[in-house]
PDB file of N, CA and C in Angstrom:
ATOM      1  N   UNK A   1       0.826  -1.193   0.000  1.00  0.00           N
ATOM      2  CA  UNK A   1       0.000   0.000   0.000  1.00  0.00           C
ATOM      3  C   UNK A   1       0.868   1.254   0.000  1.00  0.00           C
ATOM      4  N   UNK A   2       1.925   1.249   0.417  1.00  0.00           N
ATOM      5  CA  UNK A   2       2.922   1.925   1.022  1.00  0.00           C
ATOM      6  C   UNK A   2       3.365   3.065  -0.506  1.00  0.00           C
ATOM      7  N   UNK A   3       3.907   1.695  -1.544  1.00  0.00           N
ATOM      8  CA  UNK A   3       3.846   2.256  -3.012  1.00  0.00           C
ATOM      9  C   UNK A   3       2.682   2.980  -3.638  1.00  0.00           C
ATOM     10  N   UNK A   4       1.773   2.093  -3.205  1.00  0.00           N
ATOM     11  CA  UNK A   4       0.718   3.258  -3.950  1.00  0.00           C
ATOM     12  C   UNK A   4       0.625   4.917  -3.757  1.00  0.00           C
ATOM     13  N   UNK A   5       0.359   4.699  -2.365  1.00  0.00           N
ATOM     14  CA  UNK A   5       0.299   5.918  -1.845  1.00  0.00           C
ATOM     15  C   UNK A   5       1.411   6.667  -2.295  1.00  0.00           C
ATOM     16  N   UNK A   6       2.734   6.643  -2.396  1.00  0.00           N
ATOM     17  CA  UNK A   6       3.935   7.721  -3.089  1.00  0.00           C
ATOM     18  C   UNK A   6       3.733   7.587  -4.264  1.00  0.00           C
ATOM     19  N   UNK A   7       2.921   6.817  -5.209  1.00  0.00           N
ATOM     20  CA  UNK A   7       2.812   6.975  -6.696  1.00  0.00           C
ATOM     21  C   UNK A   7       1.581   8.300  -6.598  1.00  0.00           C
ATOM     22  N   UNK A   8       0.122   7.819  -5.619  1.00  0.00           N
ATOM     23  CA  UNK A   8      -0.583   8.925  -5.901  1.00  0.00           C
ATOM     24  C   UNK A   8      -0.166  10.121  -5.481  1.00  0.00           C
ATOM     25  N   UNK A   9       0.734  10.350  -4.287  1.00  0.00           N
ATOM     26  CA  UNK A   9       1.363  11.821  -4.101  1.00  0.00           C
ATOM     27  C   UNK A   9       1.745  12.011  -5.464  1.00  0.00           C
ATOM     28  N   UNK A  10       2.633  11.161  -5.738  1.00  0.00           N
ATOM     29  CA  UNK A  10       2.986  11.898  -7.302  1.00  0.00           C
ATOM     30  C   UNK A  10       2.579  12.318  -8.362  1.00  0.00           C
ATOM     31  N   UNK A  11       1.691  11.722  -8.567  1.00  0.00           N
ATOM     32  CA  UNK A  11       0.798  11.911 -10.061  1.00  0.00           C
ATOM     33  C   UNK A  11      -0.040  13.255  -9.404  1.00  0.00           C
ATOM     34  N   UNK A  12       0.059  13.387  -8.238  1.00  0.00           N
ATOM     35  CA  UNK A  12      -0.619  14.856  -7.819  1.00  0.00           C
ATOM     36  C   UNK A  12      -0.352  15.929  -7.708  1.00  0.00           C
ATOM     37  N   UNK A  13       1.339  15.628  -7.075  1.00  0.00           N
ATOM     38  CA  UNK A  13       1.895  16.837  -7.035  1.00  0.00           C
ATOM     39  C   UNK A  13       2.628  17.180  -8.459  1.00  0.00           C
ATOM     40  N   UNK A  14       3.026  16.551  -9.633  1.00  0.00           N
ATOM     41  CA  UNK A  14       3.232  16.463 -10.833  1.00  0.00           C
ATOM     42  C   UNK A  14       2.386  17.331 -11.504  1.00  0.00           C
ATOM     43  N   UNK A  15       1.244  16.708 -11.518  1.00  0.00           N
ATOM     44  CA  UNK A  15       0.045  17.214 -12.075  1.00  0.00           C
ATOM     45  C   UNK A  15      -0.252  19.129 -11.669  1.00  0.00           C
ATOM     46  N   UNK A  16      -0.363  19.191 -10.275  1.00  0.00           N
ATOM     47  CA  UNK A  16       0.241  20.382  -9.905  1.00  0.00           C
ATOM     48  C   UNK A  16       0.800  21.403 -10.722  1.00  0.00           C
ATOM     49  N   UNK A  17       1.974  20.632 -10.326  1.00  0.00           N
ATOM     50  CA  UNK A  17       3.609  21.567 -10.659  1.00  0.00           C
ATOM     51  C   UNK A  17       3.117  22.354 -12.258  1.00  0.00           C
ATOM     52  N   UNK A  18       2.747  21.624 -13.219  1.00  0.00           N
ATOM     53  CA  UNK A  18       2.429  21.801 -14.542  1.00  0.00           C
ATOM     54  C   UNK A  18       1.044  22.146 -15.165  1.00  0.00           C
ATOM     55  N   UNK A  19      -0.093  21.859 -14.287  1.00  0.00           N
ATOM     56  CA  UNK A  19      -1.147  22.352 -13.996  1.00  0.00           C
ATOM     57  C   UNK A  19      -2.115  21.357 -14.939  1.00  0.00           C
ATOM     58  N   UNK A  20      -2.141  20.064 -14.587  1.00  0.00           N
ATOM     59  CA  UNK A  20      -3.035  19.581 -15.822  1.00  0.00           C
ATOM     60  C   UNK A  20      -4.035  19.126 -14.259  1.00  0.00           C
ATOM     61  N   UNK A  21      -5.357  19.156 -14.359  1.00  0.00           N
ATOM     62  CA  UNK A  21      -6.237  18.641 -13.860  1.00  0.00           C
ATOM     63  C   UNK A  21      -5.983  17.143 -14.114  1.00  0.00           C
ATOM     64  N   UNK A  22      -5.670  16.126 -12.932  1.00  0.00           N
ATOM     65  CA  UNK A  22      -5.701  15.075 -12.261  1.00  0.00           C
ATOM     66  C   UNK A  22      -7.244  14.287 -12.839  1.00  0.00           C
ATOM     67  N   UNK A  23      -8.309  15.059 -12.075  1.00  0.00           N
ATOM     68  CA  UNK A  23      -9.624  14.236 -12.455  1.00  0.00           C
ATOM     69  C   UNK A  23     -10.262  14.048 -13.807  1.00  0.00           C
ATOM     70  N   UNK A  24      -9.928  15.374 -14.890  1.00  0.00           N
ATOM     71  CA  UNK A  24     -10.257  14.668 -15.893  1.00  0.00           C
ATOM     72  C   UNK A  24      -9.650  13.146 -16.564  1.00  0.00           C
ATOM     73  N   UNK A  25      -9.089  12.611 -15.614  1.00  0.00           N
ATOM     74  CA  UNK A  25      -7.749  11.513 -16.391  1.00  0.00           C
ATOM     75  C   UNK A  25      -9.074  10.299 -15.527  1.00  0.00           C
ATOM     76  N   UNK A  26      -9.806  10.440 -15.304  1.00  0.00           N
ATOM     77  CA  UNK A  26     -10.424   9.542 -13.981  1.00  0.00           C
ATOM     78  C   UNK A  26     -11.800   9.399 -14.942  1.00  0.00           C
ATOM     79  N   UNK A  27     -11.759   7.891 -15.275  1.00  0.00           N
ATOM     80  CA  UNK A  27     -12.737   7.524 -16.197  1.00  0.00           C
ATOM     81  C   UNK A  27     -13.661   6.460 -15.315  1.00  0.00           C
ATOM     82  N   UNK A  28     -15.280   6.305 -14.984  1.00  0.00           N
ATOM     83  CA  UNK A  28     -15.958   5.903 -14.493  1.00  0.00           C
ATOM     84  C   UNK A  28     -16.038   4.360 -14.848  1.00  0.00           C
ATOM     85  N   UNK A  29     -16.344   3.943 -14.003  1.00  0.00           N
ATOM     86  CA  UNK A  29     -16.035   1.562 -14.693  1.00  0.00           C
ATOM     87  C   UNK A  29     -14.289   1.817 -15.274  1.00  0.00           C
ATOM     88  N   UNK A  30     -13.123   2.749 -15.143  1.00  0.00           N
ATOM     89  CA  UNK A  30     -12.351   1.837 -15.799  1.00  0.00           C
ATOM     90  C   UNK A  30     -11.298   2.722 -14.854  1.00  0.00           C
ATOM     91  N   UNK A  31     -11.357   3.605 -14.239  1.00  0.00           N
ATOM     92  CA  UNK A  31     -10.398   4.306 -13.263  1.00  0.00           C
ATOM     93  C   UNK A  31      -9.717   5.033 -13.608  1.00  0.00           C
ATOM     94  N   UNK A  32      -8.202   5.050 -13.889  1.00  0.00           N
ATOM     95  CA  UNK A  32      -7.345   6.454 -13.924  1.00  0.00           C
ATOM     96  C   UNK A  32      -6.305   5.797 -15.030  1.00  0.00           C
ATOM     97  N   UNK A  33      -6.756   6.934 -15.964  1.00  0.00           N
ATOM     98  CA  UNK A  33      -5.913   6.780 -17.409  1.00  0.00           C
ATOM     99  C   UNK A  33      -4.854   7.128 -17.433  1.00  0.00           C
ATOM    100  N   UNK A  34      -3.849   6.414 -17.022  1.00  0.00           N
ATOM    101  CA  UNK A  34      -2.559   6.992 -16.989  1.00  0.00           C
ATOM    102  C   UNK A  34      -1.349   7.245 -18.086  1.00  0.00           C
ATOM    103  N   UNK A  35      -1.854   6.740 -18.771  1.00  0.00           N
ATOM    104  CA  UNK A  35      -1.092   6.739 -20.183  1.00  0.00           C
ATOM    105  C   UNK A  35      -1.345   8.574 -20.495  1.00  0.00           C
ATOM    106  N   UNK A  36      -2.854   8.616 -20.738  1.00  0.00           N
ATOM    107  CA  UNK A  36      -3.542  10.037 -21.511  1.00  0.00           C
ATOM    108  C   UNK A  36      -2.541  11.253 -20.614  1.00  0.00           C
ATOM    109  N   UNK A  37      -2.997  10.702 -18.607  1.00  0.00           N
ATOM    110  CA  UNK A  37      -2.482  11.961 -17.837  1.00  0.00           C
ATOM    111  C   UNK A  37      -0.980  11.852 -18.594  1.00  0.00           C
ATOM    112  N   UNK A  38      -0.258  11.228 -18.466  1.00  0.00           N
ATOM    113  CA  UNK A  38       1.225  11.376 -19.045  1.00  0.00           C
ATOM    114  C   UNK A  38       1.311  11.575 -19.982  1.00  0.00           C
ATOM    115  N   UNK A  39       0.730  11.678 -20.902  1.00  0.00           N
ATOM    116  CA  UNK A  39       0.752  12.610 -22.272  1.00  0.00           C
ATOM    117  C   UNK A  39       0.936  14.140 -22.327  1.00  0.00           C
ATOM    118  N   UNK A  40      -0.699  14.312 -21.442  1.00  0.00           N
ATOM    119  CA  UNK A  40      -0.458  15.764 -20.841  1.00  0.00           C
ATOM    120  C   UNK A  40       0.157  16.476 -20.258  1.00  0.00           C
ATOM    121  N   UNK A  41       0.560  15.626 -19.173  1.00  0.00           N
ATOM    122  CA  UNK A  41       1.635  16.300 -18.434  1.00  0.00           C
ATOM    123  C   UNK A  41       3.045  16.073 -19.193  1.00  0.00           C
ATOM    124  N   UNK A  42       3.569  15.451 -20.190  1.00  0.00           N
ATOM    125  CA  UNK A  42       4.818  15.619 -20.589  1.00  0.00           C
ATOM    126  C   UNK A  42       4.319  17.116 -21.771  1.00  0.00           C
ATOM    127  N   UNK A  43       3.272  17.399 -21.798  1.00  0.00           N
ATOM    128  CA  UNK A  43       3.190  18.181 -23.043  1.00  0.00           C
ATOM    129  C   UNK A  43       3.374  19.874 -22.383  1.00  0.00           C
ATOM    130  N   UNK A  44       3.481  19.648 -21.173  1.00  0.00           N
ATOM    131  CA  UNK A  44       3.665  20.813 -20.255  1.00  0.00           C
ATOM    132  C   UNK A  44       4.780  21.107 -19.801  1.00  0.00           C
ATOM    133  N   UNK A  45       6.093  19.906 -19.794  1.00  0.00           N
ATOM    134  CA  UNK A  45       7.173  19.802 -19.253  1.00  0.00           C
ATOM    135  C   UNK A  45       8.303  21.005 -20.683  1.00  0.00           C
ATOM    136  N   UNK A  46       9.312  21.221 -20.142  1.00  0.00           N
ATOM    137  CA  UNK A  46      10.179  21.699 -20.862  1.00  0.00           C
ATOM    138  C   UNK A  46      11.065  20.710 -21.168  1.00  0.00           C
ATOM    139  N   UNK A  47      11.875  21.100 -22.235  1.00  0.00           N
ATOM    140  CA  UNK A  47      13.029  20.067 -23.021  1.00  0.00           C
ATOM    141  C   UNK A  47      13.962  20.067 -21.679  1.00  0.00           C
ATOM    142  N   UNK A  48      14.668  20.721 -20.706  1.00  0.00           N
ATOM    143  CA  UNK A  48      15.412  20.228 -19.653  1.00  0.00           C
ATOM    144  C   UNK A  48      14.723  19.744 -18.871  1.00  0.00           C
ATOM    145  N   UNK A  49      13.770  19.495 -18.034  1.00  0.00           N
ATOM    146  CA  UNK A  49      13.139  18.771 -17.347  1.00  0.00           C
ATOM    147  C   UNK A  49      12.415  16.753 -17.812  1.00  0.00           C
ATOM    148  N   UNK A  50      12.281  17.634 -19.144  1.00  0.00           N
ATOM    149  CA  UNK A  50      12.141  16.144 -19.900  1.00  0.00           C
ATOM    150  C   UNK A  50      13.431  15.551 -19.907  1.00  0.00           C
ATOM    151  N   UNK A  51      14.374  15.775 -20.173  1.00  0.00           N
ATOM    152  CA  UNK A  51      15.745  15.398 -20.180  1.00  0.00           C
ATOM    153  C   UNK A  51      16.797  14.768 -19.150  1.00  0.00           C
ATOM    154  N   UNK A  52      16.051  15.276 -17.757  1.00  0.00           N
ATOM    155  CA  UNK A  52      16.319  14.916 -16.538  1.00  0.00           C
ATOM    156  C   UNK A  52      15.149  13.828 -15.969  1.00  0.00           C
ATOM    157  N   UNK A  53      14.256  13.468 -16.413  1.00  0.00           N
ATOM    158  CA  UNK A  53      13.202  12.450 -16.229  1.00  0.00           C
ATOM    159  C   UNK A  53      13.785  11.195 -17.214  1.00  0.00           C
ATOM    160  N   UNK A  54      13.628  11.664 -18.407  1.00  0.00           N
ATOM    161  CA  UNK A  54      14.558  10.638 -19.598  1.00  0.00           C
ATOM    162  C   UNK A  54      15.983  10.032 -18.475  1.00  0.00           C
ATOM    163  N   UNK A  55      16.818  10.863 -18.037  1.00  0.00           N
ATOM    164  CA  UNK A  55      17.667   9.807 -17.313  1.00  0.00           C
ATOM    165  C   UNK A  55      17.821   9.470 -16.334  1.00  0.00           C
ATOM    166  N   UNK A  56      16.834   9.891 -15.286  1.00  0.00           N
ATOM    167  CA  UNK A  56      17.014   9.228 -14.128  1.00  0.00           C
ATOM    168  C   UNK A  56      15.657   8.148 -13.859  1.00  0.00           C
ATOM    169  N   UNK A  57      14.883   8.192 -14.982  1.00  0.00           N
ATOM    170  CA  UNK A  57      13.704   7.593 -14.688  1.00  0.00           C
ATOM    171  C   UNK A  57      14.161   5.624 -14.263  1.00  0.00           C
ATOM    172  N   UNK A  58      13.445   4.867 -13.212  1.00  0.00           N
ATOM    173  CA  UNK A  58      14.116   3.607 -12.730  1.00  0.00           C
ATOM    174  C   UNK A  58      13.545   2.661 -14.270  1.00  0.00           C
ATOM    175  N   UNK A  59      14.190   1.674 -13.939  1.00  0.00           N
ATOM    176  CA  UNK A  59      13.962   0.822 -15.305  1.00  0.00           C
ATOM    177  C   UNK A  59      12.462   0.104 -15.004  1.00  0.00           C
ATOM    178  N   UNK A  60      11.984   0.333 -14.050  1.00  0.00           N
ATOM    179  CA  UNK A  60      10.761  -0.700 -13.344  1.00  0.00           C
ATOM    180  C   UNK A  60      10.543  -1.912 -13.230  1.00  0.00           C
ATOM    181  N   UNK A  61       9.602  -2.527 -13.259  1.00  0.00           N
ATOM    182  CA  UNK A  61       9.704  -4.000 -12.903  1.00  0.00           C
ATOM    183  C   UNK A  61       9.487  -4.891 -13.818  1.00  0.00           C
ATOM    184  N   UNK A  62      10.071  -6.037 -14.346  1.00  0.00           N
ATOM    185  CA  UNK A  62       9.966  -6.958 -15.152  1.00  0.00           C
ATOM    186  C   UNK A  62       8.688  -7.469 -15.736  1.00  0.00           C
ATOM    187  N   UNK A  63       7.840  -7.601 -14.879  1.00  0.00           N
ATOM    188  CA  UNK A  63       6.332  -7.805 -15.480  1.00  0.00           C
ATOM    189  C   UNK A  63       5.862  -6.610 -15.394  1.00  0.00           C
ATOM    190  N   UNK A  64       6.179  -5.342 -16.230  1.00  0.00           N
ATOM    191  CA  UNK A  64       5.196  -4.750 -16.373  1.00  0.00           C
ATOM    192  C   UNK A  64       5.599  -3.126 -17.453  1.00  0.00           C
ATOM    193  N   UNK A  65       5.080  -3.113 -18.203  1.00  0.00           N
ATOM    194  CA  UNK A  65       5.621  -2.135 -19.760  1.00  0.00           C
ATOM    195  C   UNK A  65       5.731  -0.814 -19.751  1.00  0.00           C
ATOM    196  N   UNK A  66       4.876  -0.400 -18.116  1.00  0.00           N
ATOM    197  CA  UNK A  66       4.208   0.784 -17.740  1.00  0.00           C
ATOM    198  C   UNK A  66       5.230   1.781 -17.326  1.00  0.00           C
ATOM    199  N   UNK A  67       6.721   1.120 -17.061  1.00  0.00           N
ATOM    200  CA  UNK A  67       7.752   2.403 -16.945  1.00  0.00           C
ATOM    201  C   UNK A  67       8.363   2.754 -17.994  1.00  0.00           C
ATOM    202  N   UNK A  68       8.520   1.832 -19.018  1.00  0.00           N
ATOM    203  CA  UNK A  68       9.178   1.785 -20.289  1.00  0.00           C
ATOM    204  C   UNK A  68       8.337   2.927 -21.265  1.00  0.00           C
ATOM    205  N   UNK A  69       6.561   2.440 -21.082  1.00  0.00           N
ATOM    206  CA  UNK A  69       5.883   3.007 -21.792  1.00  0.00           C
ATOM    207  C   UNK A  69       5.888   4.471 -21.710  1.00  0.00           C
ATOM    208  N   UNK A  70       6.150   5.200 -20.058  1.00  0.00           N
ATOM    209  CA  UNK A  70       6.017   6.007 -20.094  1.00  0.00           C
ATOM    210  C   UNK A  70       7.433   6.959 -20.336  1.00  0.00           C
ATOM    211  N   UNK A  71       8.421   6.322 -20.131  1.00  0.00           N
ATOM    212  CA  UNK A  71       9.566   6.842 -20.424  1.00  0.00           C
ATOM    213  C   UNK A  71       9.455   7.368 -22.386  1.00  0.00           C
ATOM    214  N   UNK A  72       9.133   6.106 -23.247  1.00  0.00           N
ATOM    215  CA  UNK A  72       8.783   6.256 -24.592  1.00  0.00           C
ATOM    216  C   UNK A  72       8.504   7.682 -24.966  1.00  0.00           C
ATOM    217  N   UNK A  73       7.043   7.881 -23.977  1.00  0.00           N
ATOM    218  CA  UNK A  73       6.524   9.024 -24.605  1.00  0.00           C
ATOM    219  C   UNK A  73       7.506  10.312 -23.668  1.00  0.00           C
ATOM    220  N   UNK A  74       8.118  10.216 -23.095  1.00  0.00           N
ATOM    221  CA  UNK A  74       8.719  11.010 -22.598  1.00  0.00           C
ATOM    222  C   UNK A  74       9.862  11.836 -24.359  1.00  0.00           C
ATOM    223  N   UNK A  75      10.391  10.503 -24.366  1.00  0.00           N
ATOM    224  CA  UNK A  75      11.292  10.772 -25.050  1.00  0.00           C
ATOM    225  C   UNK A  75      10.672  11.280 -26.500  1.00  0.00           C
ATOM    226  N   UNK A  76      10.060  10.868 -26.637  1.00  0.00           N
ATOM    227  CA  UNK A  76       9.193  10.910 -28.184  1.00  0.00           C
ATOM    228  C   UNK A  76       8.524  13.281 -27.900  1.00  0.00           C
ATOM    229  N   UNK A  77       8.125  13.357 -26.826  1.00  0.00           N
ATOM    230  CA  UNK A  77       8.002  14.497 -26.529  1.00  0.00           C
ATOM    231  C   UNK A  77       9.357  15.613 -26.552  1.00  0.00           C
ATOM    232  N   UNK A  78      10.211  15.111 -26.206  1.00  0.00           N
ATOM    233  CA  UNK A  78      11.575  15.701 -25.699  1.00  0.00           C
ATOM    234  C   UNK A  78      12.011  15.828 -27.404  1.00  0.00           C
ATOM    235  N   UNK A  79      12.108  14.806 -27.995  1.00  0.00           N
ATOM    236  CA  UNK A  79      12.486  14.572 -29.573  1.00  0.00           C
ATOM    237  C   UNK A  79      11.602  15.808 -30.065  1.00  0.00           C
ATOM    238  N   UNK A  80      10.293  15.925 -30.357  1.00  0.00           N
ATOM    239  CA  UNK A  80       9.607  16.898 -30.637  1.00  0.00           C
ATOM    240  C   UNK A  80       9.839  18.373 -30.914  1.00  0.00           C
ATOM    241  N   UNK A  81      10.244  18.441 -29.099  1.00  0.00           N
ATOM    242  CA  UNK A  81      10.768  19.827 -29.040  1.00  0.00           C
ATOM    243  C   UNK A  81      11.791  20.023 -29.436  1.00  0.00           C
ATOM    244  N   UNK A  82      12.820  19.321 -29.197  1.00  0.00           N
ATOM    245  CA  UNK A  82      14.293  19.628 -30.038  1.00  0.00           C
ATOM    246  C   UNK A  82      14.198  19.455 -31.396  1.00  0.00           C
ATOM    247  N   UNK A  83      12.843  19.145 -31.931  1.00  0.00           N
ATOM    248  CA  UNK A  83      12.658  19.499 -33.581  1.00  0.00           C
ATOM    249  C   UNK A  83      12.607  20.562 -33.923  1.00  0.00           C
ATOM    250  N   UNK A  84      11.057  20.889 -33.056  1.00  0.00           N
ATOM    251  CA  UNK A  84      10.984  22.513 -33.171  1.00  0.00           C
ATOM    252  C   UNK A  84      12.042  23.564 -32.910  1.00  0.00           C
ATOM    253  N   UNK A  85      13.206  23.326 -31.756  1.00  0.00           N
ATOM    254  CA  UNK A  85      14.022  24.368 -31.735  1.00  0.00           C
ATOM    255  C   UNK A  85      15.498  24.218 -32.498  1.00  0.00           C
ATOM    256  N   UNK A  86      15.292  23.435 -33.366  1.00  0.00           N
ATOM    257  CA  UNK A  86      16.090  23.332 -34.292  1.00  0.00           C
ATOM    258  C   UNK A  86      15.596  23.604 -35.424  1.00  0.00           C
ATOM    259  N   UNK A  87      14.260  23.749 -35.493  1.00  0.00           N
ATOM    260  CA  UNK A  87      13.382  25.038 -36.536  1.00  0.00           C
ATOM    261  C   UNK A  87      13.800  25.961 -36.723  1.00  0.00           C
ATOM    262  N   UNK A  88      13.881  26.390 -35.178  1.00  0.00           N
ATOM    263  CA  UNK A  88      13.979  28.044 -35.299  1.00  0.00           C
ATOM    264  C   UNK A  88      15.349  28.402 -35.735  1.00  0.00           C
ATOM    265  N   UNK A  89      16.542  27.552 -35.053  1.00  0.00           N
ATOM    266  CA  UNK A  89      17.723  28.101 -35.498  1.00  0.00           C
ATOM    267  C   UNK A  89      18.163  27.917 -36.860  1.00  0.00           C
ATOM    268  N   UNK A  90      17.800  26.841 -37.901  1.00  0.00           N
ATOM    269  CA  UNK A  90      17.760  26.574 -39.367  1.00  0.00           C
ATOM    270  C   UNK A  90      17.519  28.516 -39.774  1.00  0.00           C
ATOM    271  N   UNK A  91      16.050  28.671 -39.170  1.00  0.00           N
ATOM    272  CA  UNK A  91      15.619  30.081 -40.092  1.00  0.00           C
ATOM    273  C   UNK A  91      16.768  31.097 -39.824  1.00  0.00           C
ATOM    274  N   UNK A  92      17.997  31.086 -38.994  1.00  0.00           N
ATOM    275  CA  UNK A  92      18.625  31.965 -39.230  1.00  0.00           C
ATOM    276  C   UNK A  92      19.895  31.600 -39.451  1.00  0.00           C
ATOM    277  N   UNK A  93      20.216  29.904 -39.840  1.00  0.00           N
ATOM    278  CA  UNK A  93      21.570  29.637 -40.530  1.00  0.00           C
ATOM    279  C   UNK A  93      21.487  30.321 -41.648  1.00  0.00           C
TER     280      UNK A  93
END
């Protein structure tokens, strides 16, 4: 129980920090979409903060895809932005 409870501090105070509303992620018969909230909330994060999650994030546990998965979109977000700001500097090479 012990884990749970420091996962939900987290996904709260996270959620917080970056300001995405927690309860819309909270779907009735099926519970808390955690994939969607981590979408959102990486879409709020900056390229250094994503960057510091990308490497310290733990590898998680063997049966289960859910740290990997979310690291993915971490990175896939982080990639993004360093597209875009390698946009901007192209327009003035």
């Amino acid at each position: 129980m012990e884990a749970f409870e420091e996962a939900a501090t987290t996904i709260l105070e996270l959620s917080k920090r970056v300001g995405v509303d927690v309860t819309t992620f909270i779907v009735p018969d099926k519970g808390f979409s955690i994939i969607e909230w981590w979408e959102a909330v990486v879409s709020c994060m900056t390229l250094a903060e994503l960057e510091v999650y990308i490497v310290s994030t733990p590898q998680g546990s063997t049966n289960s895809d859910l740290v990997p998965n979310l690291k993915n979109i971490a990175i896939k977000q982080r990639d993004l932005l360093r597209q875009e700001q390698g946009k901007g500097v192209e327009t003035y090479a």
